[in-house]
N, C-alpha and C. Protein backbone atom coordinates (compact mmCIF):
# COMPACT_ATOMS: atom_id res chain seq x y z
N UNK A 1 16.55 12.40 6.55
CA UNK A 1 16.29 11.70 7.78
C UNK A 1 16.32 10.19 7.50
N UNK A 2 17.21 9.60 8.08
CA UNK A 2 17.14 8.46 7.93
C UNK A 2 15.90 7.37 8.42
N UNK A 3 15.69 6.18 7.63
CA UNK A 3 14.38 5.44 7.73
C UNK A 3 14.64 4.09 9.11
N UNK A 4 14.47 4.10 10.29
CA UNK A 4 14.72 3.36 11.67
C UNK A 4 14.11 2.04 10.88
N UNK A 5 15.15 0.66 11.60
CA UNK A 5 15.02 -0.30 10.91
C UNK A 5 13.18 -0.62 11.57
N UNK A 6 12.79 -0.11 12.68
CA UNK A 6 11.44 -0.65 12.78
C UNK A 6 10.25 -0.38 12.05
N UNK A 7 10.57 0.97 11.54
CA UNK A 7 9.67 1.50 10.13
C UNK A 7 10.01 0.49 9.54
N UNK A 8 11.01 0.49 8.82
CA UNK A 8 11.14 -0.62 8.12
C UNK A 8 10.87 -1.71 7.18
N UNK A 9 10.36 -2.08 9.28
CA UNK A 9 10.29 -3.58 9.20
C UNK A 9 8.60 -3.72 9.12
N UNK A 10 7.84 -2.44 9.66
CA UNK A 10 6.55 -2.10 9.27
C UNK A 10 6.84 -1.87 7.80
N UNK A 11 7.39 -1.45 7.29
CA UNK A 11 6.43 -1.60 5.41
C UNK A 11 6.66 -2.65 4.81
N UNK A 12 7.46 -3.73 4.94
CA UNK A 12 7.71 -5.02 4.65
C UNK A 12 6.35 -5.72 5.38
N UNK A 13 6.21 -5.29 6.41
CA UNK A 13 4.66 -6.05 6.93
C UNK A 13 3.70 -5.71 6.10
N UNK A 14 3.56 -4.49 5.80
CA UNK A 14 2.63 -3.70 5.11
C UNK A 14 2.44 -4.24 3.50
N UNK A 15 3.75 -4.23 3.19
CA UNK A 15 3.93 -4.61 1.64
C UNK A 15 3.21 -6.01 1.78
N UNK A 16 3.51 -6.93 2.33
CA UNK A 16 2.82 -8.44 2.40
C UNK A 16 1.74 -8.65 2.51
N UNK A 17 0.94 -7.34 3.94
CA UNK A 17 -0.20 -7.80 3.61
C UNK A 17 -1.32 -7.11 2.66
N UNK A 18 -0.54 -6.34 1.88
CA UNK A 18 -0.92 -5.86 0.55
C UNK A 18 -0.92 -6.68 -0.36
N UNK A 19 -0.10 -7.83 -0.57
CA UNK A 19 0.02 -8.76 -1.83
C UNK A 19 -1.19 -9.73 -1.26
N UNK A 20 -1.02 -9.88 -0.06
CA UNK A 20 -2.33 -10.79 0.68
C UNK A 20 -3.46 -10.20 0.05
N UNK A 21 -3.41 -8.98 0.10
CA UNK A 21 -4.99 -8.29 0.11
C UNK A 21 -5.52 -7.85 -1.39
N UNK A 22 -3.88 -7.83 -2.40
CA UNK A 22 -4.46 -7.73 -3.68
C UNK A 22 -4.99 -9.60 -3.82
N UNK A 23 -4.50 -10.29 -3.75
CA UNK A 23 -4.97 -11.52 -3.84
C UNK A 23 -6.31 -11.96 -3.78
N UNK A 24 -6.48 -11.78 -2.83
CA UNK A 24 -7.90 -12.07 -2.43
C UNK A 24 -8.85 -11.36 -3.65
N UNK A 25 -8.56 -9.71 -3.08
CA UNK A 25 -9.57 -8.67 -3.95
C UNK A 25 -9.20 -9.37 -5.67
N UNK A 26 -8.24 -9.86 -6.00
CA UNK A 26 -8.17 -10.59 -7.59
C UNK A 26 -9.20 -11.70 -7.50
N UNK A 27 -9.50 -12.38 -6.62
CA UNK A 27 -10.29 -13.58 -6.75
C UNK A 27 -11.72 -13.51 -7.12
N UNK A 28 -11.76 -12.53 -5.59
CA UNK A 28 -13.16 -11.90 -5.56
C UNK A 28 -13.91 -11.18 -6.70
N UNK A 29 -13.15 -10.43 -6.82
CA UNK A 29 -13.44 -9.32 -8.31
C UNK A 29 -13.86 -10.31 -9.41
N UNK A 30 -13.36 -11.17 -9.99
CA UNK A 30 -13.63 -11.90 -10.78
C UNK A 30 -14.42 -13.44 -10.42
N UNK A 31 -14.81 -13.51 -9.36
CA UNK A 31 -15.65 -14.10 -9.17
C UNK A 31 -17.26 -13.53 -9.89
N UNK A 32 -17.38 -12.22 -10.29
CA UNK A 32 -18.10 -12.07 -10.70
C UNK A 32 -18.20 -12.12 -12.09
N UNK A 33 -19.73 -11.74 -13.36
CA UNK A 33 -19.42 -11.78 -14.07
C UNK A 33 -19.38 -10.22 -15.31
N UNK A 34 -19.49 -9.68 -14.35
CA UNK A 34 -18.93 -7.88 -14.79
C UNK A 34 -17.46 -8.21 -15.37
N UNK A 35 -17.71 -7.48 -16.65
CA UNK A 35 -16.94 -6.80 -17.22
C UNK A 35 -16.70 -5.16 -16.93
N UNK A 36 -15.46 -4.50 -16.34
CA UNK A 36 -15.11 -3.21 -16.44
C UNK A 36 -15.50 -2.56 -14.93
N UNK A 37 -15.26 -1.48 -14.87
CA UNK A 37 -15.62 -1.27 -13.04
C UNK A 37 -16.64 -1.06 -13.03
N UNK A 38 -17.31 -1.86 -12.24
CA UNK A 38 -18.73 -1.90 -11.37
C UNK A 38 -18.46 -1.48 -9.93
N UNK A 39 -19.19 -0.04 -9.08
CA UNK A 39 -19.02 0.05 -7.88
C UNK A 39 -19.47 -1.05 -7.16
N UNK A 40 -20.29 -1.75 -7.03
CA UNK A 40 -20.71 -2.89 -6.21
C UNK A 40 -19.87 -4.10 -6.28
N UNK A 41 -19.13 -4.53 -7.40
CA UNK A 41 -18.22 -5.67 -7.62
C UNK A 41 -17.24 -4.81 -6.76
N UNK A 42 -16.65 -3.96 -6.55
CA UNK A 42 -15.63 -3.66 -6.16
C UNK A 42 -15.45 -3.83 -4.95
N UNK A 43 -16.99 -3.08 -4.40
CA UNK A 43 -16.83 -2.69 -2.93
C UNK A 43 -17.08 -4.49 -2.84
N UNK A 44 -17.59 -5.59 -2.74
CA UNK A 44 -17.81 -6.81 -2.56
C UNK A 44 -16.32 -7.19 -2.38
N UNK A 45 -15.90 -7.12 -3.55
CA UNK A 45 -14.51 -7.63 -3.72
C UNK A 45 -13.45 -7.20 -2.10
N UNK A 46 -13.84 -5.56 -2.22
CA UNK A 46 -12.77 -4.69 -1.02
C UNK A 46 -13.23 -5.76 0.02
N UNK A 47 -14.51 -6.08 0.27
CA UNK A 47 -15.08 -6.22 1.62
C UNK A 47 -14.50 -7.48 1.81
N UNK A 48 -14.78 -8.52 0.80
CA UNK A 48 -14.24 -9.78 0.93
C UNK A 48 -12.94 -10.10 1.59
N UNK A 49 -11.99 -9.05 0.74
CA UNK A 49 -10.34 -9.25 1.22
C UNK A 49 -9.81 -8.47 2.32
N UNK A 50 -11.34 -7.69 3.10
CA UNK A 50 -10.87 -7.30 4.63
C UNK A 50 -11.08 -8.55 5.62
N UNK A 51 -12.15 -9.14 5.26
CA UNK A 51 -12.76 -10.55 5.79
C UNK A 51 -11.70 -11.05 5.47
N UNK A 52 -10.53 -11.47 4.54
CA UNK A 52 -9.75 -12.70 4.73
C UNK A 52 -8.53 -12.23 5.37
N UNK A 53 -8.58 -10.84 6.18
CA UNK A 53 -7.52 -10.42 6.72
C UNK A 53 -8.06 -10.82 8.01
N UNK A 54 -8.90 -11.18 8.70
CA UNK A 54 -9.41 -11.25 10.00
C UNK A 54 -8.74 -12.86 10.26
N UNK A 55 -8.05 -13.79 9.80
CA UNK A 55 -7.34 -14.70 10.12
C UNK A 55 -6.40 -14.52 10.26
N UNK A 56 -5.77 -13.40 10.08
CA UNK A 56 -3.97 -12.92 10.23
C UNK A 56 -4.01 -12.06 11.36
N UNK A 57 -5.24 -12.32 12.46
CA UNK A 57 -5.21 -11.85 13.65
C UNK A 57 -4.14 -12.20 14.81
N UNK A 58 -3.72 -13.30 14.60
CA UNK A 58 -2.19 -13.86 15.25
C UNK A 58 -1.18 -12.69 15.00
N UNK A 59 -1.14 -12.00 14.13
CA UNK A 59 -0.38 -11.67 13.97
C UNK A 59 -0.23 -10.10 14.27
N UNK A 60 -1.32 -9.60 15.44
CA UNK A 60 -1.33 -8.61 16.14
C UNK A 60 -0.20 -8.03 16.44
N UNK A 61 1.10 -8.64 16.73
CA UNK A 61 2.04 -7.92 17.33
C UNK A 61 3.06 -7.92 16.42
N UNK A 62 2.92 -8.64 15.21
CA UNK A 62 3.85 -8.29 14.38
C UNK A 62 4.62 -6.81 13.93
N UNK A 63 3.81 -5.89 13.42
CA UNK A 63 4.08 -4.75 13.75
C UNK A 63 5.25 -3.95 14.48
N UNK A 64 5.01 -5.01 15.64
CA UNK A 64 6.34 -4.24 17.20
C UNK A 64 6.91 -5.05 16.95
N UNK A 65 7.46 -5.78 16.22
CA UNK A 65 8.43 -6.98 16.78
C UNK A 65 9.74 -6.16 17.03
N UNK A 66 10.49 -5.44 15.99
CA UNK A 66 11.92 -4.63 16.71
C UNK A 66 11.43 -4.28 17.85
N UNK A 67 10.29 -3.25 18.71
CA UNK A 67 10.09 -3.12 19.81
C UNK A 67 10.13 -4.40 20.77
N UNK A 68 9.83 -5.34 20.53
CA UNK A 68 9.48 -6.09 21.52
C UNK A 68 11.39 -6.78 21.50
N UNK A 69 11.63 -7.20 20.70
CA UNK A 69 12.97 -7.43 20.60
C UNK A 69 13.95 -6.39 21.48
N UNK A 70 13.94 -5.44 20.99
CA UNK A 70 14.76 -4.25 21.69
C UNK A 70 14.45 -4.11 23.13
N UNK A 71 13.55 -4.05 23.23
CA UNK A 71 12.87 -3.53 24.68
C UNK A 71 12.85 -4.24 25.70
N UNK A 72 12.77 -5.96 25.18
CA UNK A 72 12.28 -7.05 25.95
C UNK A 72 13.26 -7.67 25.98
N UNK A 73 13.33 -8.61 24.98
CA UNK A 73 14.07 -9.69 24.95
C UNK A 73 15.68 -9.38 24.72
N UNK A 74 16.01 -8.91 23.99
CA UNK A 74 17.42 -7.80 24.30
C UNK A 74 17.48 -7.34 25.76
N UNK A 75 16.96 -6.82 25.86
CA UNK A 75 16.69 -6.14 27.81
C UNK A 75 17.07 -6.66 28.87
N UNK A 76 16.06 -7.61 28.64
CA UNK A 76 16.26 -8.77 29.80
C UNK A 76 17.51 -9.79 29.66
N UNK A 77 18.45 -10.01 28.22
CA UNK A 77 19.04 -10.36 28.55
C UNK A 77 20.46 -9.42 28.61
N UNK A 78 20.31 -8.83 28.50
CA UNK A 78 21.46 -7.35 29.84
C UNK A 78 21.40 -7.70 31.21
N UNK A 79 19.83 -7.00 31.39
CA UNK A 79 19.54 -7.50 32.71
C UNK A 79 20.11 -8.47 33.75
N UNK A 80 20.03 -9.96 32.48
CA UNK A 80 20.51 -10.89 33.50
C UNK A 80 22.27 -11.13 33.56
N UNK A 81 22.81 -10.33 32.41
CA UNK A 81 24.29 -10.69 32.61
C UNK A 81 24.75 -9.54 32.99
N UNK A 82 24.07 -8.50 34.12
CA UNK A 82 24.50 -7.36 34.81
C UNK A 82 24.73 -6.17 34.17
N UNK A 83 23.88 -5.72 32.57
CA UNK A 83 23.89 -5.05 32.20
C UNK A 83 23.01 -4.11 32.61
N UNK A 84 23.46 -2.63 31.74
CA UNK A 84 21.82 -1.67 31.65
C UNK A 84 21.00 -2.16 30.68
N UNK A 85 19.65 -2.22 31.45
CA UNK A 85 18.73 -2.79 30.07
C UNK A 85 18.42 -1.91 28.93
N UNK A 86 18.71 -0.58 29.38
CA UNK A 86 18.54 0.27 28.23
C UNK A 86 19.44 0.31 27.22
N UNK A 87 20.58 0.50 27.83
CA UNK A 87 21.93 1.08 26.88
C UNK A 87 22.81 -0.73 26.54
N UNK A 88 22.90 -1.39 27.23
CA UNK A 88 23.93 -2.22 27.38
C UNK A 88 25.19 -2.45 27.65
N UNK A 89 25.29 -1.07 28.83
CA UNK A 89 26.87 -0.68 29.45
C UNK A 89 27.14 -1.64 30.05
N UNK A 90 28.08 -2.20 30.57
CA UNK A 90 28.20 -2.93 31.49
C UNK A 90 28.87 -2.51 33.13
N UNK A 91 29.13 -1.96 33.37
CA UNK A 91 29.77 -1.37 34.59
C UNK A 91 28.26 -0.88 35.20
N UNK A 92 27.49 -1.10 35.56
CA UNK A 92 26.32 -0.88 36.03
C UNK A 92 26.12 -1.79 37.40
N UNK A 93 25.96 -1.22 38.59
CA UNK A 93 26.07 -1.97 39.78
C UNK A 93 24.72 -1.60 40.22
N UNK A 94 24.29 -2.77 40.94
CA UNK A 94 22.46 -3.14 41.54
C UNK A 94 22.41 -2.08 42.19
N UNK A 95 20.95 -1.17 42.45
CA UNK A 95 20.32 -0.50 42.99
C UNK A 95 20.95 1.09 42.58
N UNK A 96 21.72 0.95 40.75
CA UNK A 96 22.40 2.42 41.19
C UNK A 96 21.76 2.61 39.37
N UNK A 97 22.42 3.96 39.36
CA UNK A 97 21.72 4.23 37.92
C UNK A 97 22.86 4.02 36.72
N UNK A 98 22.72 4.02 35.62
CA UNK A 98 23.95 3.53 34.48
C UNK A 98 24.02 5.03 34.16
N UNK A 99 25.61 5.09 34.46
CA UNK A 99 26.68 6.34 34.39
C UNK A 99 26.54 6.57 32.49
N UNK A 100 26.21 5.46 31.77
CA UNK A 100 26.25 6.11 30.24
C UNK A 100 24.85 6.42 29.83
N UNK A 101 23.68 6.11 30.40
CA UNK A 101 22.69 6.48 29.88
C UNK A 101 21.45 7.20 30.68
N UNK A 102 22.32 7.21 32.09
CA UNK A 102 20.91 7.58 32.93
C UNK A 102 20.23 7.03 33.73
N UNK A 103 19.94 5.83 33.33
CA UNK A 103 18.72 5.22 33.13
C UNK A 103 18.85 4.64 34.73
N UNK A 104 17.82 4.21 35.31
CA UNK A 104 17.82 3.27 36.87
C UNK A 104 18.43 1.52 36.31
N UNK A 105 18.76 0.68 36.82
CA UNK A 105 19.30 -0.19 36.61
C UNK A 105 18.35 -1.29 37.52
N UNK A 106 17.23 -1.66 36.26
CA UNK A 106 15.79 -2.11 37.02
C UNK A 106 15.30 -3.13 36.04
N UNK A 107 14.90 -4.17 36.50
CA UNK A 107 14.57 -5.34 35.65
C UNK A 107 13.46 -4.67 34.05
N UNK A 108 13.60 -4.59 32.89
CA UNK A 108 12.41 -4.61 31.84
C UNK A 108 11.11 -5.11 32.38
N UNK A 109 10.32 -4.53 32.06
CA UNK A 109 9.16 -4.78 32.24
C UNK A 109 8.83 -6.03 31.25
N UNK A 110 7.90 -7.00 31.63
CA UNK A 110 7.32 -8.22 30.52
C UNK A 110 6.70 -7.33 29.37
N UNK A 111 6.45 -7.91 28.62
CA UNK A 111 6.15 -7.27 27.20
C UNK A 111 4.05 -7.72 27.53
N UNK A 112 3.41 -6.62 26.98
CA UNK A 112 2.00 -6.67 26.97
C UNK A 112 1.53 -6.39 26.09
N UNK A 113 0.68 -7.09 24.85
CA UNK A 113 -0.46 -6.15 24.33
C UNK A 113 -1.28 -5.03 24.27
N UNK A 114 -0.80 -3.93 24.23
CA UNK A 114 -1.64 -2.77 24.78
C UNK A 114 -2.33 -2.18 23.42
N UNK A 115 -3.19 -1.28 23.94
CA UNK A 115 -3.83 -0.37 23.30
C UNK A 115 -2.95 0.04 21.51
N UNK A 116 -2.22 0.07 22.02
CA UNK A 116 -1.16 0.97 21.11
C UNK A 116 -0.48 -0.23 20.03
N UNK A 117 -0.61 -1.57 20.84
CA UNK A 117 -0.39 -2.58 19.84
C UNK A 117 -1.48 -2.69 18.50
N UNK A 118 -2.29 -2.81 19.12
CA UNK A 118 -4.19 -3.37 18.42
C UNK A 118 -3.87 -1.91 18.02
N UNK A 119 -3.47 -0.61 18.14
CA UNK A 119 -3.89 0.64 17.11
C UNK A 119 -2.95 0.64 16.17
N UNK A 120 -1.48 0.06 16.44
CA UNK A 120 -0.92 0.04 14.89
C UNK A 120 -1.10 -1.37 14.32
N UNK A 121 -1.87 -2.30 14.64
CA UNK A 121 -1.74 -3.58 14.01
C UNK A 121 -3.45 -2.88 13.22
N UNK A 122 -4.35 -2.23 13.64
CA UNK A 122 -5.40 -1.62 12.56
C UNK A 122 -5.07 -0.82 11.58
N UNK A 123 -3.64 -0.01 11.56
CA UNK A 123 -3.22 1.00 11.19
C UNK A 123 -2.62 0.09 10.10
N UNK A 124 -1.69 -0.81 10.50
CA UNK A 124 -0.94 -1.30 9.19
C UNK A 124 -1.75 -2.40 7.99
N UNK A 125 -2.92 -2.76 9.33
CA UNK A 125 -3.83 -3.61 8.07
C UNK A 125 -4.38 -2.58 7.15
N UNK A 126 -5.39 -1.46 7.60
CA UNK A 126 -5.83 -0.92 7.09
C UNK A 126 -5.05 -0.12 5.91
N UNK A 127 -3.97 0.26 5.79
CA UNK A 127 -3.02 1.17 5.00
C UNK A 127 -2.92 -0.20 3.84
N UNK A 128 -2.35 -1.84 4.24
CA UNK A 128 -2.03 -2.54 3.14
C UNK A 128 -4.11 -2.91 2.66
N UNK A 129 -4.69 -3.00 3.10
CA UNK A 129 -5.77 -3.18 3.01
C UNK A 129 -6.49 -2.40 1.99
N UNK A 130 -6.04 -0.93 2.06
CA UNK A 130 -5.92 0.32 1.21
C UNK A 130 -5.33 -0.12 -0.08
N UNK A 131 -4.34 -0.64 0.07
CA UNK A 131 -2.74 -0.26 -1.27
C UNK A 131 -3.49 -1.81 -1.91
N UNK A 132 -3.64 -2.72 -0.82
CA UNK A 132 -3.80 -4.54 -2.23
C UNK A 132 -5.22 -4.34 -2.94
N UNK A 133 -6.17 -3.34 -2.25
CA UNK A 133 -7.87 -3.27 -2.97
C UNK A 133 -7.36 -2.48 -4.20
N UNK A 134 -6.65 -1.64 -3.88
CA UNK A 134 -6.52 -0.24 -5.48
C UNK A 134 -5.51 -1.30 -6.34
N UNK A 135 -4.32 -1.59 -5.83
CA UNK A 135 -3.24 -2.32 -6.79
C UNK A 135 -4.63 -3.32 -7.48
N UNK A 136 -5.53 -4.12 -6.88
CA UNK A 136 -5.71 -5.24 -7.23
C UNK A 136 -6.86 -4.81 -8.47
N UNK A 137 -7.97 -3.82 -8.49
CA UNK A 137 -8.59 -2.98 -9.36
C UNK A 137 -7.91 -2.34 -10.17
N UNK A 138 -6.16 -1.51 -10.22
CA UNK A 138 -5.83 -1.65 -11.14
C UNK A 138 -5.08 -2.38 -11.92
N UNK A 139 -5.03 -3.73 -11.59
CA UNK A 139 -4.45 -5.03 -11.93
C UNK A 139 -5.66 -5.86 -12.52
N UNK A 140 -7.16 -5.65 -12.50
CA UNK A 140 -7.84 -6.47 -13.44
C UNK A 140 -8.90 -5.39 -14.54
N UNK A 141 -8.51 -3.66 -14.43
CA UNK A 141 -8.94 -2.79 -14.93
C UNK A 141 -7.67 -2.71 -16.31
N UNK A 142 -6.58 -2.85 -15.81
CA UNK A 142 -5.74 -2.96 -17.06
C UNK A 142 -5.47 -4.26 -18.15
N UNK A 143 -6.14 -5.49 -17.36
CA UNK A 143 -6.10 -6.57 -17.60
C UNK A 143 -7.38 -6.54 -18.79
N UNK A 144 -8.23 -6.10 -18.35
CA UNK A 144 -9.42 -5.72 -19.05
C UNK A 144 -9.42 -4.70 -20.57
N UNK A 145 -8.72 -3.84 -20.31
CA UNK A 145 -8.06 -2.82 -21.35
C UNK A 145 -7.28 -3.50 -22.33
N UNK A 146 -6.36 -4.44 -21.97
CA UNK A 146 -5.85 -5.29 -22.72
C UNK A 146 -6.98 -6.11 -23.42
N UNK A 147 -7.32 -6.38 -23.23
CA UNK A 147 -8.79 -8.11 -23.57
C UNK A 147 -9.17 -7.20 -24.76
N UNK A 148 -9.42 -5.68 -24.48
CA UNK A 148 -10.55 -5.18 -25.48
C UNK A 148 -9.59 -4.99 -26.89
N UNK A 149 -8.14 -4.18 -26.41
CA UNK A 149 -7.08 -3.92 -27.51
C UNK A 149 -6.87 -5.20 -28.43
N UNK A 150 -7.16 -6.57 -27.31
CA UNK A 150 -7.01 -7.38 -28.12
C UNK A 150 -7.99 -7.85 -29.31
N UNK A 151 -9.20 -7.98 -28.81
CA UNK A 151 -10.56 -7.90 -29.57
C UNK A 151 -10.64 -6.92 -30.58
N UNK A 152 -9.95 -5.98 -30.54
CA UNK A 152 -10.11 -5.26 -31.39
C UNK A 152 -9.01 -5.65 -32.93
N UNK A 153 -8.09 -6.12 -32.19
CA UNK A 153 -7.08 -6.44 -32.87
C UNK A 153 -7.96 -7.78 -34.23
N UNK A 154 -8.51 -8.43 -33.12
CA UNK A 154 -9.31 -10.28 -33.31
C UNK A 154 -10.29 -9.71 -34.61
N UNK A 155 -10.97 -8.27 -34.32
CA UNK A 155 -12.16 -8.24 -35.44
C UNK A 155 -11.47 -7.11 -36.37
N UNK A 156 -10.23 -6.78 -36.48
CA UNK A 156 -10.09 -5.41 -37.38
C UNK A 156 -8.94 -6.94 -38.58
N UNK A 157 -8.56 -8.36 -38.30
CA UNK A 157 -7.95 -9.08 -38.44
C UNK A 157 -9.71 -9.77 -39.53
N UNK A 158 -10.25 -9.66 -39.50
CA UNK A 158 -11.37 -10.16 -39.91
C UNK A 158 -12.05 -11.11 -39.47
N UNK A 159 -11.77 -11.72 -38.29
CA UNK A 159 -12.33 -12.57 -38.11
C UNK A 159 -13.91 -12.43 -36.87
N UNK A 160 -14.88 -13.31 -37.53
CA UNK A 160 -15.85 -13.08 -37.00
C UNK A 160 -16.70 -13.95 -35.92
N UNK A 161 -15.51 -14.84 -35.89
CA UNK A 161 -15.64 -15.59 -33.88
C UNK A 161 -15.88 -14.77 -33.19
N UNK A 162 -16.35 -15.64 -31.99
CA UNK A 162 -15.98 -15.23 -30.60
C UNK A 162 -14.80 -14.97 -30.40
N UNK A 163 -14.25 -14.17 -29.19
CA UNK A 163 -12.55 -14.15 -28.55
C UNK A 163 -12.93 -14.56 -26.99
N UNK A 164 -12.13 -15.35 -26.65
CA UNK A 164 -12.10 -15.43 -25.29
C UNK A 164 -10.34 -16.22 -24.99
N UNK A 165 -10.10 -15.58 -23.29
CA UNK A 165 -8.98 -16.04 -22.97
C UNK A 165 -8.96 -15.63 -21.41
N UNK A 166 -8.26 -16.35 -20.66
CA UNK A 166 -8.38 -16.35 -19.24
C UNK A 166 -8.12 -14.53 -18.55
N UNK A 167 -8.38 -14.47 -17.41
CA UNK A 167 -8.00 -13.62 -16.51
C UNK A 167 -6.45 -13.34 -16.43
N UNK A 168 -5.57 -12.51 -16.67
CA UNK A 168 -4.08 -12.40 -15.57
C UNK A 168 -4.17 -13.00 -14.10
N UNK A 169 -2.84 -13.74 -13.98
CA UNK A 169 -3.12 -14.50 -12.61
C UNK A 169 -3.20 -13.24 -11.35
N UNK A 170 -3.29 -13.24 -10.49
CA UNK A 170 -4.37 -14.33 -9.68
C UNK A 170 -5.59 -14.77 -10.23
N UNK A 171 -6.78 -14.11 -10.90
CA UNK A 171 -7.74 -14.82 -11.18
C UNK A 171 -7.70 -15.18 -12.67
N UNK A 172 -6.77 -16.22 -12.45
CA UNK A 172 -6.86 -16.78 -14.23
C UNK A 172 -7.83 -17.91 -14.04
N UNK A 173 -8.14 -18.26 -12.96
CA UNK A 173 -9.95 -19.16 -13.05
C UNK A 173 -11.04 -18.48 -13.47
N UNK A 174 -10.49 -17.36 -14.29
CA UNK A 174 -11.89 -16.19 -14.56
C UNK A 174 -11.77 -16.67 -16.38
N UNK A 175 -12.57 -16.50 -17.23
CA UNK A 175 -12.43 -16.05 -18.63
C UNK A 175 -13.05 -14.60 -19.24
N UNK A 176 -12.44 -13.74 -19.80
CA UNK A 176 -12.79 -12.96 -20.49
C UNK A 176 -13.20 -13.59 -21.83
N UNK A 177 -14.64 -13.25 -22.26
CA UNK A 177 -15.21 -13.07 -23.32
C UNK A 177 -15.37 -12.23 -23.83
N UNK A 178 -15.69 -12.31 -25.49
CA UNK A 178 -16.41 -10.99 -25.98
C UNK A 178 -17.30 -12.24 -27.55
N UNK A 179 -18.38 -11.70 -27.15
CA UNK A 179 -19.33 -12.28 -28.25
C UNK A 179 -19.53 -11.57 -29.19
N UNK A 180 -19.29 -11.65 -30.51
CA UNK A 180 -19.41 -11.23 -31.64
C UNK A 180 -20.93 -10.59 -32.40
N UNK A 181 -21.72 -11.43 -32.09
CA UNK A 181 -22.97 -11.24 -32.60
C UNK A 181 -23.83 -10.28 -31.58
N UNK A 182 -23.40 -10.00 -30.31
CA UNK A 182 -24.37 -9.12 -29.27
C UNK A 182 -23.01 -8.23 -28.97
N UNK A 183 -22.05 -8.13 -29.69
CA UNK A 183 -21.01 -7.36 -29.30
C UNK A 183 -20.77 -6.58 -28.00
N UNK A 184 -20.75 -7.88 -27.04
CA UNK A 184 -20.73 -7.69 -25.50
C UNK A 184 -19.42 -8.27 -24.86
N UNK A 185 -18.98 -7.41 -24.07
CA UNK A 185 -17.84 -8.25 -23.18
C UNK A 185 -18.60 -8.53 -22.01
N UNK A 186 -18.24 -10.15 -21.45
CA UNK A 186 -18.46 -10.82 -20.33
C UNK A 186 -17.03 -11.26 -19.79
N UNK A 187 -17.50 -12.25 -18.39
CA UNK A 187 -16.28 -12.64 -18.11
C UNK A 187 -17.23 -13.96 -17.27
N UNK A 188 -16.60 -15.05 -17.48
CA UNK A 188 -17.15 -16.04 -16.78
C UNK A 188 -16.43 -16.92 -15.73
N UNK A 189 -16.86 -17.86 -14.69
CA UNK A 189 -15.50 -18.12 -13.96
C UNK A 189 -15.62 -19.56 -14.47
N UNK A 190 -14.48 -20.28 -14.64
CA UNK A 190 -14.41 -21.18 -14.99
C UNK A 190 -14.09 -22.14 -13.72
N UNK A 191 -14.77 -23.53 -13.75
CA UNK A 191 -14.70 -24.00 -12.51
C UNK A 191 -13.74 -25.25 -12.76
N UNK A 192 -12.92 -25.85 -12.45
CA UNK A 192 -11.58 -26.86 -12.45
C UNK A 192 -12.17 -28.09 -11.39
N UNK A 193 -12.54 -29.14 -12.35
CA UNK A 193 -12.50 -30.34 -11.51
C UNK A 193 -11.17 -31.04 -10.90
């Protein structure tokens, strides 16, 4: 079955505001100073990067845009150069129906916000909202796995420093530590004047 360019053009929305939403959840997450998964850092983190989706509220109708394109603005301009607004036949004469599609030969309706807009514009936040919180937990859970392989590497090498080295970006304003003498991993955020 083939994939309709308006699906599409929904998972390209979706995909974006997944990179939006791992973003954030990278910031957040390491805003703290847990090392390794903590349920409460997480859910903070999730919660945070639903909160910074509530400014991409403009962008309610994104979602429909092939609909609104197709339906509307395509439509209407049939409409006005004596087309069917549905099909785009042209042999279509006022007050009669279009011989290729059926259809009545009747101005498009204006385009509205409905119900059904606001339920897939929750639908597609919530799904990338879903995909950028998990990508972004397993993007500083593997980041973390690394730090330790490395530490391990730092003390089986003999040496009996400290190790420390930044976060993977997005939160490379974070540092991973590991202290030698309380043989603890931390992570601290580092603040940039």
């Amino acid at each position: 079955m083939p994939i309709s360019l308006a699906n599409l053009f929904r998972a390209v929305v979706v995909c974006l505001l997944a990179v939006h939403v791992f973003y954030m959840y990278s910031i957040a997450r390491a805003m703290h100073s847990d090392f390794g998964f903590d349920p409460g850092t997480s859910l903070l983190a999730a919660v945070f990067s639903l909160v910074m989706l509530v400014p991409l509220i403009w962008a309610v109708t994104l979602p429909e845009w092939p609909e609104v394109y197709a339906r509307h603005v395509r439509a209407r301009r049939w409409f006005r150069n004596g087309r069917c607004a549905t099909c785009g036949y042209r042999h279509v004469t006022q007050h009669s129906v279009c011989s290729e599609c059926g259809s009545a030969y009747v101005a498009p309706p204006p385009y509205v916000v409905s119900w059904q807009t606001v339920r897939m514009f929750a639908i597609v936040n919530l799904l990338a909202w879903a995909l950028g919180s998990v990508a972004g937990e397993v993007w500083a859970s593997d980041d973390e796995r690394d730090f330790v392989r490395e530490v391990g590497a730092h003390v089986q090498a003999g040496n009996d420093n400290n190790y420390s080295r930044s976060r993977r970006w997005p939160a490379s304003s974070s540092t991973l530590v590991y202290d030698v003498d309380q043989q603890e991993f931390t992570a601290t955020r580092t603040y940039q004047q």
